[in-house]
Protein backbone atom coordinates (compact mmCIF):
# COMPACT_ATOMS: atom_id res chain seq x y z
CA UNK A 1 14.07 -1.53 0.45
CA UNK A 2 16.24 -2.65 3.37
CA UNK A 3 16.39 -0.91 6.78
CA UNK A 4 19.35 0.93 5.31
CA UNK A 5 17.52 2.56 2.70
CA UNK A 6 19.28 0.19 -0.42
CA UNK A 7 16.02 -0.69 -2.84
CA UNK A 8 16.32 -4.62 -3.24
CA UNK A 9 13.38 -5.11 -5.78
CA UNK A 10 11.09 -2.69 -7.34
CA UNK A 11 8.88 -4.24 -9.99
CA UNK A 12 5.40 -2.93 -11.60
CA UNK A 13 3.32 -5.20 -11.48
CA UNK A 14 -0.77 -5.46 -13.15
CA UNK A 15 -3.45 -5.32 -11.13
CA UNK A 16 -3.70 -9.26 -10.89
CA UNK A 17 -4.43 -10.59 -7.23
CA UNK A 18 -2.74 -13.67 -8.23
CA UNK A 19 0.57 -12.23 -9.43
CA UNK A 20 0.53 -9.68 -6.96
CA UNK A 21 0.62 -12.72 -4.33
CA UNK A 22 2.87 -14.87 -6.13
CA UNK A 23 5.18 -11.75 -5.85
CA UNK A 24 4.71 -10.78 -2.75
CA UNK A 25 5.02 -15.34 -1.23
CA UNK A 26 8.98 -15.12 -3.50
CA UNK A 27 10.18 -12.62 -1.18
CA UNK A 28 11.11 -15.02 1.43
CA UNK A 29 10.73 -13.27 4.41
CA UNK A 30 8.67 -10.84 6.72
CA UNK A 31 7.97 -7.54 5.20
CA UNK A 32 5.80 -4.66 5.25
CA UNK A 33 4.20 -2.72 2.78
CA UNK A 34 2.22 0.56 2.69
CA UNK A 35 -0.55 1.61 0.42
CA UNK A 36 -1.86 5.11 -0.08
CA UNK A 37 -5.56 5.63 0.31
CA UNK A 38 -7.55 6.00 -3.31
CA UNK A 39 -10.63 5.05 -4.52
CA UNK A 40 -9.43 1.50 -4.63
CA UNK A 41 -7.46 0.57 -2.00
CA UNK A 42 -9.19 -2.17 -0.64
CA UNK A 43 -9.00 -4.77 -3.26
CA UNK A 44 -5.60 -4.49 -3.03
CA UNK A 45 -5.27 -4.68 0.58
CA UNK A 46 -7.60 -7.64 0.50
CA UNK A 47 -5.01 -9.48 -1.89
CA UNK A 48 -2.52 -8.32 0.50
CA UNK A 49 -3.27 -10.16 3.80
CA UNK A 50 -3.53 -13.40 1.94
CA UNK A 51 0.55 -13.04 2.06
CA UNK A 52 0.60 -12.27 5.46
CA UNK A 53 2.09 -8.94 4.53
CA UNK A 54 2.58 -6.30 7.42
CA UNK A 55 0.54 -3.91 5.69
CA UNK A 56 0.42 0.16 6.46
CA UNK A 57 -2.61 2.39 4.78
CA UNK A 58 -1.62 5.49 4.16
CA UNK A 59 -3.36 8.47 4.77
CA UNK A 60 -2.88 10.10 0.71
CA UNK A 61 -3.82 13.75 1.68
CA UNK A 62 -1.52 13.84 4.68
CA UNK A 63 1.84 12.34 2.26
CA UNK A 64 2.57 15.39 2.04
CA UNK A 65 6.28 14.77 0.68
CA UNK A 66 4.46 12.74 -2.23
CA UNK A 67 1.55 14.52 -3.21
CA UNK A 68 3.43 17.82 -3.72
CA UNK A 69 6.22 16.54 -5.97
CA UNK A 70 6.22 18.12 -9.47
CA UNK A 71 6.83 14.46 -11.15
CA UNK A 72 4.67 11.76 -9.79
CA UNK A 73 5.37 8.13 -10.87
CA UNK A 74 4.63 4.86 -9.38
CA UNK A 75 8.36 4.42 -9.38
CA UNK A 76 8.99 7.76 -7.80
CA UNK A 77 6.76 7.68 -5.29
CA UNK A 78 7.69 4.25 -4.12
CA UNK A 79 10.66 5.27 -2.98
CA UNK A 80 9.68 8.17 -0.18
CA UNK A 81 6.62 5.73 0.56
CA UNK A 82 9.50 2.81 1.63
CA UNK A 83 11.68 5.60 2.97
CA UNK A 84 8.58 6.87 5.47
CA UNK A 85 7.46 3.16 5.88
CA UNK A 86 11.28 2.35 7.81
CA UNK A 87 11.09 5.28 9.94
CA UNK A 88 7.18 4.54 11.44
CA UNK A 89 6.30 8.17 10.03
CA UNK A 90 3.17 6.95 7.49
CA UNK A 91 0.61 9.07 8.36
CA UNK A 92 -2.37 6.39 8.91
CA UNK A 93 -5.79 6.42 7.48
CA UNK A 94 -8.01 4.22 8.93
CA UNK A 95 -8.19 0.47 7.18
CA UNK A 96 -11.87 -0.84 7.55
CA UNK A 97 -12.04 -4.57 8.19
CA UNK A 98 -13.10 -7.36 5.24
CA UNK A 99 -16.12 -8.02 6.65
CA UNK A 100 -16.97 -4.66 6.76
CA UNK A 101 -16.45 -3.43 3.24
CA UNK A 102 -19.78 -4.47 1.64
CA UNK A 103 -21.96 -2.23 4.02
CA UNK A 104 -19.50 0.44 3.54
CA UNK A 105 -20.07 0.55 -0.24
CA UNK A 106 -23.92 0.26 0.50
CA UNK A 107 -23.50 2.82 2.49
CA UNK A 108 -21.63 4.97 0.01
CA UNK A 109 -23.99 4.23 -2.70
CA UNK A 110 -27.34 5.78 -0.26
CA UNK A 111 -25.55 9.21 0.36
């Protein structure tokens, strides 16, 4: 989606780090993304900064225009995630760094 709100590519795409990349590298230019928090975010995001993408983790509980909706697509929720993403009003979760992820999942896994 532009700055003007005008969706320029929206594609589904499997969970493949290597298409996901080759994607993301066809674009051309500088863009930003934003992913909503789940139980798997982090692969993803991992995949992610090997594009140099701007990337934006999204708090999921606090998306509250998404998480509310009677219908909830991938496709449909793309577009208030872009629409949020333009105007700086994501609300953030926290996005723990690479090197950090393994003792996190220890961690997870002693609780």
């Amino acid at each position: 989606m532009d700055c003007r709100g005008k969706i320029i590519n929206q594609k589904r795409l499997v969970n493949d780090g290597s298409i996901i990349i080759n994607h993301f590298r066809s674009i051309g230019w500088k863009h930003k993304t934003t992913l909503a928090t789940s139980n798997s975010w982090y692969w993803l995001c991992v995949v992610l900064q090997e594009t140099k993408t701007d990337i934006k983790l999204a708090h999921a509980k606090h998306l509250k225009a998404i998480s509310f909706a009677k219908v909830k697509t991938d496709k449909i929720d793309s577009k208030p995630l872009a629409e949020l993403l333009i105007v700086n009003l994501i609300p953030s979760a926290h996005m723990i760094s690479k090197d950090k992820l393994g003792l996190r999942d220890l961690m997870r896994t002693r609780l």
